[in-house]
N, C-alpha and C. Protein backbone atom coordinates (compact mmCIF):
# COMPACT_ATOMS: atom_id res chain seq x y z
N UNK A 1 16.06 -2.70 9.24
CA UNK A 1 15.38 -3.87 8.71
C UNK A 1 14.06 -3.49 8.05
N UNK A 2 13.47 -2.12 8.83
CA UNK A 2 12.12 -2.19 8.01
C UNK A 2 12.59 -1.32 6.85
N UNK A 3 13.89 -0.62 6.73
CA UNK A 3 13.90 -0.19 5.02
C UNK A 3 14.13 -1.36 4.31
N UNK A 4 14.50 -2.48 4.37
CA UNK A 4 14.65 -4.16 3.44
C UNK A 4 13.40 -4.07 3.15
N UNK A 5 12.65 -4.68 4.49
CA UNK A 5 11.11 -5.06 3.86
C UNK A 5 10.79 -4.59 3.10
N UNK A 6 10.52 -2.57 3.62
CA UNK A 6 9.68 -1.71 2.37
C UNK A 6 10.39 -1.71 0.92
N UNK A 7 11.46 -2.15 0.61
CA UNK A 7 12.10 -1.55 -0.32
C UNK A 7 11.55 -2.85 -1.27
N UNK A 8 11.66 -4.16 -0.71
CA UNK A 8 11.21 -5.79 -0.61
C UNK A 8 9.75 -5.74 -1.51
N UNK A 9 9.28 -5.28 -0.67
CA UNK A 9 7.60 -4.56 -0.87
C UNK A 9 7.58 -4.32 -2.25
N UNK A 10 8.17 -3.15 -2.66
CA UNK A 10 8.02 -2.26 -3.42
C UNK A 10 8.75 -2.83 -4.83
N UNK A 11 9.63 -3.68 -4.62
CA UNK A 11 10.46 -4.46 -5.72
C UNK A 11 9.28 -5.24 -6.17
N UNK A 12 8.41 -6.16 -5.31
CA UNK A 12 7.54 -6.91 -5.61
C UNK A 12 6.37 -6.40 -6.45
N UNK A 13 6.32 -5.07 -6.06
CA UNK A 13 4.42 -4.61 -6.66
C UNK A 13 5.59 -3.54 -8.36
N UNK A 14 6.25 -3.82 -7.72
CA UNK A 14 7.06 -3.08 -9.48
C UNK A 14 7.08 -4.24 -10.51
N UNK A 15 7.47 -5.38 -9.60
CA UNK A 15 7.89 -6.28 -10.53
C UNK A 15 6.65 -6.85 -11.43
N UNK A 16 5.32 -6.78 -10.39
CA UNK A 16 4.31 -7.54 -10.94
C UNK A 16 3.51 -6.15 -12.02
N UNK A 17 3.79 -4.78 -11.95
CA UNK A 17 3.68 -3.86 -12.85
C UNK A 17 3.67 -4.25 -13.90
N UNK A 18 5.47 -4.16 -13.74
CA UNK A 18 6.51 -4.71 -15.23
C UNK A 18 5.44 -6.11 -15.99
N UNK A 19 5.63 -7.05 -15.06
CA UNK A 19 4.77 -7.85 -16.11
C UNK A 19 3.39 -7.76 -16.64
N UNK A 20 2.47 -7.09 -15.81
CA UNK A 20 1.52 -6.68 -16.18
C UNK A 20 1.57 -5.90 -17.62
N UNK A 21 2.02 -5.16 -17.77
CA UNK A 21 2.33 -4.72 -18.78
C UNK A 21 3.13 -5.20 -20.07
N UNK A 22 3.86 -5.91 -19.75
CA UNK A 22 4.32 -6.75 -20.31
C UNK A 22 3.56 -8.44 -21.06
N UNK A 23 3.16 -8.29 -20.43
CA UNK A 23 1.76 -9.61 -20.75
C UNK A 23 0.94 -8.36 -22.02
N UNK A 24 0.63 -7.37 -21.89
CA UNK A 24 -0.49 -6.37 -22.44
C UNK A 24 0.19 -5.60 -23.90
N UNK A 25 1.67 -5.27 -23.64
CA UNK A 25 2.07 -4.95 -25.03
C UNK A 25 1.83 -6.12 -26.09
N UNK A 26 2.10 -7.20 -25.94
CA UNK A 26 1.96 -7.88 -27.85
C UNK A 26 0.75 -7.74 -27.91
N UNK A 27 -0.33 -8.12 -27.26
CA UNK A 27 -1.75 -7.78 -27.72
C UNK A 27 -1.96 -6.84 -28.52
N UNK A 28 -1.57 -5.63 -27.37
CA UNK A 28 -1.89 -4.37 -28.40
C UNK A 28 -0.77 -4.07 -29.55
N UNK A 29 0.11 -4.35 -29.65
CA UNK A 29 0.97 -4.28 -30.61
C UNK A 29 0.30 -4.93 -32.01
N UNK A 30 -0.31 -6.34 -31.71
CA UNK A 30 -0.80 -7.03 -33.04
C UNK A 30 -1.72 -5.98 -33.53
N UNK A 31 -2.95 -5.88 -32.16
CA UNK A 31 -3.83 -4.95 -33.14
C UNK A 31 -3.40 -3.71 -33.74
N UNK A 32 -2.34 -3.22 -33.31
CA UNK A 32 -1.67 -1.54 -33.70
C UNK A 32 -1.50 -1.94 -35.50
N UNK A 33 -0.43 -3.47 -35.34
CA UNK A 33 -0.05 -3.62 -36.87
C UNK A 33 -0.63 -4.28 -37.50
N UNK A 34 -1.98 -4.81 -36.92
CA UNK A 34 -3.12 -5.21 -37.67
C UNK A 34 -3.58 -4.48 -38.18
N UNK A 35 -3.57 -3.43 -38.10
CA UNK A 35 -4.57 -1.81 -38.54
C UNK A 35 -3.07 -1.14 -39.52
N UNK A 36 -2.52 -0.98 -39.50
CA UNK A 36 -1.14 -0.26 -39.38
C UNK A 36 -0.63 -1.21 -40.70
N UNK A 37 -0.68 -2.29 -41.05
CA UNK A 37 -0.11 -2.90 -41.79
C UNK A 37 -0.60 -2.68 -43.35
N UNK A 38 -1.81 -2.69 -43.90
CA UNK A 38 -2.63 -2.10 -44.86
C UNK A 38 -2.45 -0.87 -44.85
N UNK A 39 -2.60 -0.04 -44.34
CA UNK A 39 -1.72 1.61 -44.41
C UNK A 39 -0.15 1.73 -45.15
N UNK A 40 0.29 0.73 -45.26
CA UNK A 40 1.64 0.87 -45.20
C UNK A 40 1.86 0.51 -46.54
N UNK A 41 1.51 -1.01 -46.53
CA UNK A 41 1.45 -1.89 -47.83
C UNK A 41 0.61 -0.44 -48.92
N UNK A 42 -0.48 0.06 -48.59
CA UNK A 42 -0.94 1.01 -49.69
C UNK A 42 -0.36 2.04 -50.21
N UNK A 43 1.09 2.80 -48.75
CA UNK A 43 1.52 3.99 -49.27
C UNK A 43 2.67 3.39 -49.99
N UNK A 44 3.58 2.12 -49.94
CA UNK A 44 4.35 1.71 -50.51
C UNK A 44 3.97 1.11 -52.25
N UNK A 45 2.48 1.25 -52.64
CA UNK A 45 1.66 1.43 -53.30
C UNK A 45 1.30 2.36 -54.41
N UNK A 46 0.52 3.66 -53.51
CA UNK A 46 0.09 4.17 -53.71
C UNK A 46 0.57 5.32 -53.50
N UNK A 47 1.17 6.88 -54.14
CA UNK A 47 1.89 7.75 -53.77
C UNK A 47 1.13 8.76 -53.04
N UNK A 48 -0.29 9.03 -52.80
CA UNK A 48 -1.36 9.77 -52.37
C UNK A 48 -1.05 9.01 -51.07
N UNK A 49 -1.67 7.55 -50.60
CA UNK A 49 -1.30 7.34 -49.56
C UNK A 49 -0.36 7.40 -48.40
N UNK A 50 0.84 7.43 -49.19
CA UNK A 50 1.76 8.24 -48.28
C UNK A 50 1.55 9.53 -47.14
N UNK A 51 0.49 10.04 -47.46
CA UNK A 51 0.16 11.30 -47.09
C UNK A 51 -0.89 11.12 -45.79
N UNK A 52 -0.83 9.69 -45.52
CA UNK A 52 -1.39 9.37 -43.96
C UNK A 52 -1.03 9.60 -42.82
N UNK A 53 -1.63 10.67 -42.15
CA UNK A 53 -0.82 11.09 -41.01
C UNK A 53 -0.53 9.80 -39.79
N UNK A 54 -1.25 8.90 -40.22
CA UNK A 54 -0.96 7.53 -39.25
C UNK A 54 0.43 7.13 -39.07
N UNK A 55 1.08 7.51 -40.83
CA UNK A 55 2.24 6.63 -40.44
C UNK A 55 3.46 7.68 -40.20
N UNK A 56 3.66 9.28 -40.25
CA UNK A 56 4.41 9.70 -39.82
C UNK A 56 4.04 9.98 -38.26
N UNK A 57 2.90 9.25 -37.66
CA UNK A 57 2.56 9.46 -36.21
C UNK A 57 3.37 8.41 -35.72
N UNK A 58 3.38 7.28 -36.50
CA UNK A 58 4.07 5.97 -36.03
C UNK A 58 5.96 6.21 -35.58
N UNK A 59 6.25 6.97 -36.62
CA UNK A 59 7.63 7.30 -36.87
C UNK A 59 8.16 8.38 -35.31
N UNK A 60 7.21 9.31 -35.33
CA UNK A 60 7.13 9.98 -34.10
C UNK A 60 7.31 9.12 -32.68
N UNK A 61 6.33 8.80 -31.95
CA UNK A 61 6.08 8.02 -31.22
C UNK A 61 6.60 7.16 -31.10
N UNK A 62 7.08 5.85 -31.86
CA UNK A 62 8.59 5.19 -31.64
C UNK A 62 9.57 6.16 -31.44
N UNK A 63 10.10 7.00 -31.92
CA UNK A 63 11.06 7.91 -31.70
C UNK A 63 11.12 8.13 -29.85
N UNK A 64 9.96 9.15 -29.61
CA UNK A 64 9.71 9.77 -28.78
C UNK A 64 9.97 8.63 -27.55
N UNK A 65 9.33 7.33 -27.58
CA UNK A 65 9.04 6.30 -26.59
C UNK A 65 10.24 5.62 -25.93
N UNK A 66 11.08 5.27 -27.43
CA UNK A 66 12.83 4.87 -26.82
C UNK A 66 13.18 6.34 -26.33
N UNK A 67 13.15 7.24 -26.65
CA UNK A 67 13.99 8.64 -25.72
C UNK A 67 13.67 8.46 -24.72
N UNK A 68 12.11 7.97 -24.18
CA UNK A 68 11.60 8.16 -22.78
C UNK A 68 12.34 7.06 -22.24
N UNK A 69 12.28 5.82 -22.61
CA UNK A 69 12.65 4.57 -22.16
C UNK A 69 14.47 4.51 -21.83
N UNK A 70 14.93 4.82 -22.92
CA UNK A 70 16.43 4.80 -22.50
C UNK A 70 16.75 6.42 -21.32
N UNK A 71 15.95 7.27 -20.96
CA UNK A 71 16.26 8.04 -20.06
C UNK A 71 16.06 7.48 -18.84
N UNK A 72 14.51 6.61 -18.97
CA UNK A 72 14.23 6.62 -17.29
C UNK A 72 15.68 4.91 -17.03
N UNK A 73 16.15 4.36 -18.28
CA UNK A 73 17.17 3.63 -17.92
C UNK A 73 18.18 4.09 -17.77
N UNK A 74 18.13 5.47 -17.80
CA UNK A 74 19.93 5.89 -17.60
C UNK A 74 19.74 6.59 -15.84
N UNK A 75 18.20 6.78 -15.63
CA UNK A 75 18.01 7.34 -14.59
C UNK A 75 18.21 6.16 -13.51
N UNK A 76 17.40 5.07 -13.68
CA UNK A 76 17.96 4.06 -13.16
C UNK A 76 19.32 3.48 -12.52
N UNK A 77 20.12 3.38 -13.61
CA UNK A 77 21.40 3.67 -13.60
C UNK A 77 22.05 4.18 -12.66
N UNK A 78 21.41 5.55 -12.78
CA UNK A 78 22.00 6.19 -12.18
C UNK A 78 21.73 6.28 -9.86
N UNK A 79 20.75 5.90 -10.33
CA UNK A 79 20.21 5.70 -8.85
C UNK A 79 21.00 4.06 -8.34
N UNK A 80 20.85 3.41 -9.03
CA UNK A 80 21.95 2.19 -8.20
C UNK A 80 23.39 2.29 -7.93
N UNK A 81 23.73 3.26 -9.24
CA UNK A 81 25.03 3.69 -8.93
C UNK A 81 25.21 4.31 -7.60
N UNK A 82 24.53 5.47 -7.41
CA UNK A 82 24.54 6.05 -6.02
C UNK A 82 24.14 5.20 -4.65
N UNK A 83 23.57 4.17 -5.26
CA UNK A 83 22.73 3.36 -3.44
C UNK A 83 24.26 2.17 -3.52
N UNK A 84 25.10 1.91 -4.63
CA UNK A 84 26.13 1.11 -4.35
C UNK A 84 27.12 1.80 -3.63
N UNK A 85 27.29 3.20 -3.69
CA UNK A 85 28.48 4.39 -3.56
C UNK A 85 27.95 4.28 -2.20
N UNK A 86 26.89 4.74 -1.58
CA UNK A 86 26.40 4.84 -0.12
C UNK A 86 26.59 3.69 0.88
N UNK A 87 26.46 2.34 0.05
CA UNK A 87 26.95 1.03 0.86
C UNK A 87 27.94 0.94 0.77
N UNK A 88 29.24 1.51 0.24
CA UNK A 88 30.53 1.04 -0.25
C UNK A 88 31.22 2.04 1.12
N UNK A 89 30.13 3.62 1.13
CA UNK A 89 31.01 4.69 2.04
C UNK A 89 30.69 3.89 3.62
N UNK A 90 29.38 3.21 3.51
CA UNK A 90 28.78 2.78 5.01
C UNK A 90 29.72 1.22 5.52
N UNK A 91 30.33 1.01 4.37
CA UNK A 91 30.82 -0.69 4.81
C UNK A 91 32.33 0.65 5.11
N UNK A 92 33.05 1.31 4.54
CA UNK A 92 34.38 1.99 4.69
C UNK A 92 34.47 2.36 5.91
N UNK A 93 33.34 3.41 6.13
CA UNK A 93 33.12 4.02 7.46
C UNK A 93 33.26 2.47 8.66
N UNK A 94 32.66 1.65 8.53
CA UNK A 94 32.31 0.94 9.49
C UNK A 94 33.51 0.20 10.05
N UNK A 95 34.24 -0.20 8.61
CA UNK A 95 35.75 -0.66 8.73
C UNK A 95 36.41 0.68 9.76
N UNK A 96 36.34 1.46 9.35
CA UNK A 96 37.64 2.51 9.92
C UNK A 96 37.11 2.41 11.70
N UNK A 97 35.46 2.06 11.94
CA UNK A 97 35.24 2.67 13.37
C UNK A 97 35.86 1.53 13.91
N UNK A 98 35.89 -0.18 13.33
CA UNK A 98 36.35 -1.90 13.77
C UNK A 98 37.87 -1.18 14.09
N UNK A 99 38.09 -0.76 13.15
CA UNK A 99 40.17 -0.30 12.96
C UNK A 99 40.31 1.10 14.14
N UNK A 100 39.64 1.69 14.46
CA UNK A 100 40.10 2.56 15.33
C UNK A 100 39.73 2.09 16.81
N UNK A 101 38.60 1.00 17.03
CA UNK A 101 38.00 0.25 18.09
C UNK A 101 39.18 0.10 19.31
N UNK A 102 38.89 0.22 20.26
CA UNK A 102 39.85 -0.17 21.19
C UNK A 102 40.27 -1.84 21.02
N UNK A 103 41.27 -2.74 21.17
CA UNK A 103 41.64 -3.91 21.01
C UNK A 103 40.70 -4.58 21.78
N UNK A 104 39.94 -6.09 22.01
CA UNK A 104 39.23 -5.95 23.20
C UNK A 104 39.99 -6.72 24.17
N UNK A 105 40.33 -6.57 25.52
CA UNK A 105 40.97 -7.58 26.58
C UNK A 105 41.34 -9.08 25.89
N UNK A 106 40.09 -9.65 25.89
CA UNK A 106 40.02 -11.15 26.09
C UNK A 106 39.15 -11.60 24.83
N UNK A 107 39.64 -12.92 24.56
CA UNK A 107 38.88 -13.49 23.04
C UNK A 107 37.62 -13.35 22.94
N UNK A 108 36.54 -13.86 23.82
CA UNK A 108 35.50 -13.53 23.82
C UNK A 108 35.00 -11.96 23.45
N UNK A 109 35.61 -10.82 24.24
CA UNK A 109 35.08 -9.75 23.64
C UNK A 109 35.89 -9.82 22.12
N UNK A 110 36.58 -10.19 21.81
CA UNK A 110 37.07 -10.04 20.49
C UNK A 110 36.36 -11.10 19.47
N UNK A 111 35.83 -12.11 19.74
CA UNK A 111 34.66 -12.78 18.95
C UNK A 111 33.35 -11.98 18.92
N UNK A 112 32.94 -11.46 20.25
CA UNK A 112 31.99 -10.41 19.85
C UNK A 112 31.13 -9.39 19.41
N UNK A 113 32.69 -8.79 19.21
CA UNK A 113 32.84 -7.37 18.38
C UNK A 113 32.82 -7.99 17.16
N UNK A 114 33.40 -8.44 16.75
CA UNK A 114 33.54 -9.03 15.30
C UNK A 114 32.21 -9.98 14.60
N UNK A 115 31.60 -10.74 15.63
CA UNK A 115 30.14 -10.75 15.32
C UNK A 115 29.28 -9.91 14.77
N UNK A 116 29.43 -8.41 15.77
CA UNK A 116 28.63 -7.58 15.99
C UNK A 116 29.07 -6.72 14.58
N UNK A 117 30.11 -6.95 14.13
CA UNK A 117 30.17 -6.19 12.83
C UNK A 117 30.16 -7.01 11.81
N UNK A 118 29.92 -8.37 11.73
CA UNK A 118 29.63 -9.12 10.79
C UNK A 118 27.78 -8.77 10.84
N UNK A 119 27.44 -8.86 11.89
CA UNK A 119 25.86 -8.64 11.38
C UNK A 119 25.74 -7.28 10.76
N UNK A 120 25.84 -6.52 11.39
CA UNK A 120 25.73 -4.78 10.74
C UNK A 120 26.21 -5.02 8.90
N UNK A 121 27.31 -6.08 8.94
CA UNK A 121 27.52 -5.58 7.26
C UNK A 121 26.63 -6.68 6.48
N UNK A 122 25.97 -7.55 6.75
CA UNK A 122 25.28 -8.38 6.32
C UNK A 122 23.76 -7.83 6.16
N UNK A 123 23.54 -6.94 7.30
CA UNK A 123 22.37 -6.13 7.33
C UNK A 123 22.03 -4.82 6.02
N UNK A 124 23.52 -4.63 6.21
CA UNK A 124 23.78 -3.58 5.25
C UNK A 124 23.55 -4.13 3.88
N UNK A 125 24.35 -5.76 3.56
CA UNK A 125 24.17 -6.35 2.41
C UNK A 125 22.78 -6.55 1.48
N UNK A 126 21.94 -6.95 3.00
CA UNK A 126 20.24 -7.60 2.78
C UNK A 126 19.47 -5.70 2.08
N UNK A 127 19.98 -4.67 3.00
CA UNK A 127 19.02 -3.92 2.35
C UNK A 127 19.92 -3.51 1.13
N UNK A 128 21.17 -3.53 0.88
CA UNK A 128 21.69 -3.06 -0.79
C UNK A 128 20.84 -4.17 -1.46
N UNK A 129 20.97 -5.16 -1.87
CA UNK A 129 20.37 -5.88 -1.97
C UNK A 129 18.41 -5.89 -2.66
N UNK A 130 17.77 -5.87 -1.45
CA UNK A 130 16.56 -5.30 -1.78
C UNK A 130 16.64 -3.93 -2.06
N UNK A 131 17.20 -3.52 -2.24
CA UNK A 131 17.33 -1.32 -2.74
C UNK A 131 17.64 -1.81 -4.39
N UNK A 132 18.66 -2.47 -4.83
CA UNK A 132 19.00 -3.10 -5.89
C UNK A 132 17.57 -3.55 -6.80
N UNK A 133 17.08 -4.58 -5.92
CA UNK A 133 15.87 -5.23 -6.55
C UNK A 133 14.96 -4.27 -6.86
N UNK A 134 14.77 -3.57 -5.75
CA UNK A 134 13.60 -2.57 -5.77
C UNK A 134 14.25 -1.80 -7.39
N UNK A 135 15.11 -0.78 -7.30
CA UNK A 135 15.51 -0.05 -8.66
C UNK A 135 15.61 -0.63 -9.63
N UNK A 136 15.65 -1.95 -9.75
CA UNK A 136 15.80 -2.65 -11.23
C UNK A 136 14.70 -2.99 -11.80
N UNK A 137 13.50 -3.53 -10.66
CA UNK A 137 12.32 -3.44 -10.75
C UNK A 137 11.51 -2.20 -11.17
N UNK A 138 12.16 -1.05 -10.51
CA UNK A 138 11.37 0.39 -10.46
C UNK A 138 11.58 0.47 -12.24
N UNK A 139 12.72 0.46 -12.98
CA UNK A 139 13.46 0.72 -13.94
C UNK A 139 13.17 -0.18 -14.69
N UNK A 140 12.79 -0.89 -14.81
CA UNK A 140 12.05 -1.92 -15.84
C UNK A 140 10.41 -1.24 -15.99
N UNK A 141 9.64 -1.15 -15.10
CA UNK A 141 8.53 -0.29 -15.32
C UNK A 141 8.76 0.91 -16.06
N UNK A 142 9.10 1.53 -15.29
CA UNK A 142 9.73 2.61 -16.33
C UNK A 142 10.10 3.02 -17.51
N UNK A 143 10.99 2.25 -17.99
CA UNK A 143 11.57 2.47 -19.46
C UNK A 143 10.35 1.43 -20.15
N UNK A 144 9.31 0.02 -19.75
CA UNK A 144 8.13 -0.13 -20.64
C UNK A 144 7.02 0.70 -20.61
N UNK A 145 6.89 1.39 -20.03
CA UNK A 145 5.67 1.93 -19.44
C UNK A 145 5.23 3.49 -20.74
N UNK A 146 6.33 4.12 -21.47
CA UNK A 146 6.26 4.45 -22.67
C UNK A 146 5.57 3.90 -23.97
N UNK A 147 6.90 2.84 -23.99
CA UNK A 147 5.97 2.08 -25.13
C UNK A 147 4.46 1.46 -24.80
N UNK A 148 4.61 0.88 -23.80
CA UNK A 148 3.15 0.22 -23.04
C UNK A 148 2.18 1.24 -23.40
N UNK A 149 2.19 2.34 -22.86
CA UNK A 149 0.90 3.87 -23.27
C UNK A 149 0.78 4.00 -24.64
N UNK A 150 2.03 3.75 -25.26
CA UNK A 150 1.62 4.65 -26.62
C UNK A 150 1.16 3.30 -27.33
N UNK A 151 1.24 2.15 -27.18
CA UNK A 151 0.47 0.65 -27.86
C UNK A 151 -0.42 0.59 -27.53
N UNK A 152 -0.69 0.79 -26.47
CA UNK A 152 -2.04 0.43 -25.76
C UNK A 152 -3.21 1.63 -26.45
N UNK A 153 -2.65 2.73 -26.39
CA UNK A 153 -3.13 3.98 -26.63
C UNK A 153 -3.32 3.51 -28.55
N UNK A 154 -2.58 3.38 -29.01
CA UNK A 154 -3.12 3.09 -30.33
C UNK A 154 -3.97 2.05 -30.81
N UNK A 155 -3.75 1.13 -30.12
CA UNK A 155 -4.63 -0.42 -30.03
C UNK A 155 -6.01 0.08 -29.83
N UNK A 156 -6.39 0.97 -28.72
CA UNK A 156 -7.44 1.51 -28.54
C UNK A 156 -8.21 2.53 -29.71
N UNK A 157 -7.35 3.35 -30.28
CA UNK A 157 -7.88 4.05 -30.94
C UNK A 157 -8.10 3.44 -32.40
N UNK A 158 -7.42 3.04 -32.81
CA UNK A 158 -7.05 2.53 -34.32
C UNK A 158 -8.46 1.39 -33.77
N UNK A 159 -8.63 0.71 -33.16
CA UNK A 159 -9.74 -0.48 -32.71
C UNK A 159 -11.29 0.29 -33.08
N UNK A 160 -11.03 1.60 -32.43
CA UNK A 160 -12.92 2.55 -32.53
C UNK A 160 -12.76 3.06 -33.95
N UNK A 161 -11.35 2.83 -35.30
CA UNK A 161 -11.84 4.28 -36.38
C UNK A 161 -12.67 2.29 -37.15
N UNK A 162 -12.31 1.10 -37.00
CA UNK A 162 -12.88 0.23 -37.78
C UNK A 162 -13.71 -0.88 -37.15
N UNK A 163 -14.93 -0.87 -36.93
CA UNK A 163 -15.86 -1.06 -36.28
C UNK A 163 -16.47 -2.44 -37.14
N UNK A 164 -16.22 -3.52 -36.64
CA UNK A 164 -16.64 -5.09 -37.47
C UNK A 164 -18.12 -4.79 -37.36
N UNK A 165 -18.46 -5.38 -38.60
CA UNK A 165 -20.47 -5.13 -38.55
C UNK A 165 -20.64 -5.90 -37.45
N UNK A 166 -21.69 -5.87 -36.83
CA UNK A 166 -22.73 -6.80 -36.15
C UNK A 166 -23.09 -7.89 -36.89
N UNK A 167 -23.09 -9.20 -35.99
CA UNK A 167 -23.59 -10.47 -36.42
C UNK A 167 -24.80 -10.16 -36.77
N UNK A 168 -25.55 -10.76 -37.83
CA UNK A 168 -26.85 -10.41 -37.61
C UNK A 168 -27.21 -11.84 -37.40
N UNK A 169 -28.67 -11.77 -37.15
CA UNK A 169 -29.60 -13.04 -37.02
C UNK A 169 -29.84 -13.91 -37.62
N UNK A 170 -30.26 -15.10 -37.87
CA UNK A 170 -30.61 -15.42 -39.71
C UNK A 170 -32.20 -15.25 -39.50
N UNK A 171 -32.38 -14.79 -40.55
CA UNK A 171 -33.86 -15.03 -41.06
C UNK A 171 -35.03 -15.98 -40.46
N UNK A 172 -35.98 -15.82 -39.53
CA UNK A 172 -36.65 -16.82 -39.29
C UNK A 172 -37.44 -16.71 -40.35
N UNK A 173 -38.11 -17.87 -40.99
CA UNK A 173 -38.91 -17.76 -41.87
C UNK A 173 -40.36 -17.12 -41.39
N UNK A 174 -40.96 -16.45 -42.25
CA UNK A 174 -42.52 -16.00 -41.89
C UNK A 174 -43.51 -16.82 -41.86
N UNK A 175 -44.44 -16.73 -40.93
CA UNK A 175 -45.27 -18.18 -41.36
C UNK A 175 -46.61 -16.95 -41.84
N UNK A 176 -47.43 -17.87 -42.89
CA UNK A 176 -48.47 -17.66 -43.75
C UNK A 176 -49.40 -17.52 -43.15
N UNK A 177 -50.18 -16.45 -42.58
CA UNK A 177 -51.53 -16.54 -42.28
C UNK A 177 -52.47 -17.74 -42.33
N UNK A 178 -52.96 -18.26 -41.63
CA UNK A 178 -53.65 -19.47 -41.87
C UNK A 178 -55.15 -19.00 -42.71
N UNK A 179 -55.85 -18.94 -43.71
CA UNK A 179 -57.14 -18.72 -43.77
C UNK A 179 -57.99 -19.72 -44.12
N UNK A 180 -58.91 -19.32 -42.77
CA UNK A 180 -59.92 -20.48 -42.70
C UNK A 180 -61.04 -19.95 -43.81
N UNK A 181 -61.69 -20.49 -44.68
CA UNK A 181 -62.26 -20.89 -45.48
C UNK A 181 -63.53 -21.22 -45.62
């Protein structure tokens, strides 16, 4: 029961990751193609402009970000696959120990036993279950958490190369020396 909880746990602080991050990509995404968009419009333009290393960085880095993202989803994948295979061998096993069980005397022990292995596979259910949540959760972080760095990471940088002037003040007017006379 305490691997449910922790696993419970851990689905929860993934999940609120995932959205965390998820709330934080369009932000930085606007500013990426707020900056990013005039670069583009100029090299489609301008044939010198083309020659901005911004935008074959862009081409990169999308590239690079789905490779990361569809791996840690195949890794994913691959880990539920195996925690379903382990509940499938633990519910088999459990059947064969009910099927090899001695018969029991009298109904009562035979309502009992059969209780007693209805909870065990229900137990078994609750932590596949939260193991499930937890990896789908884990795996959603995961495969955003690429793109998330490299937006965020450009939002940031592309934000410090264009620097909005400072408001300035307005003008108080000067007042005139008074001369007394």
């Amino acid at each position: 029961m305490k691997r449910t909880i922790r696993a419970g746990t851990r689905a929860v602080r993934n999940a609120n990751r995932t959205a965390a991050m998820a709330a934080e990509v369009p932000a930085a995404a606007f500013t990426t193609i707020a900056h990013r968009l005039p670069m583009i419009f100029a090299a489609a333009v301008e044939p010198k402009a083309r020659a901005n290393p911004e935008l074959a960085r862009m081409v990169n880095e999308k590239t690079r970000a789905m490779s990361e993202s569809t791996a840690a989803v195949g890794r994913g994948a691959a880990r539920a696959s195996a925690a379903v295979s382990r509940h499938l061998q633990e519910q088999a096993r459990a059947t064969a120990r009910l099927v090899s069980h001695p018969h029991p005397a009298d109904p009562a022990a035979a309502v009992q036993l059969m209780w007693r292995q209805a909870q065990l596979s229900l137990n078994a259910s609750a932590a596949l279950t939260a193991t499930l949540a937890d990896l789908a959760a884990s795996t959603a972080a995961q495969a955003l958490s690429p793109a998330h760095s490299k937006v965020s990471a450009n939002a940031k940088r592309l934000s410090k190369g264009k620097k909005t002037p400072a408001r300035k003040r307005p003008a108080t007017p000067r007042r005139s020396p008074v001369t007394k006379g």
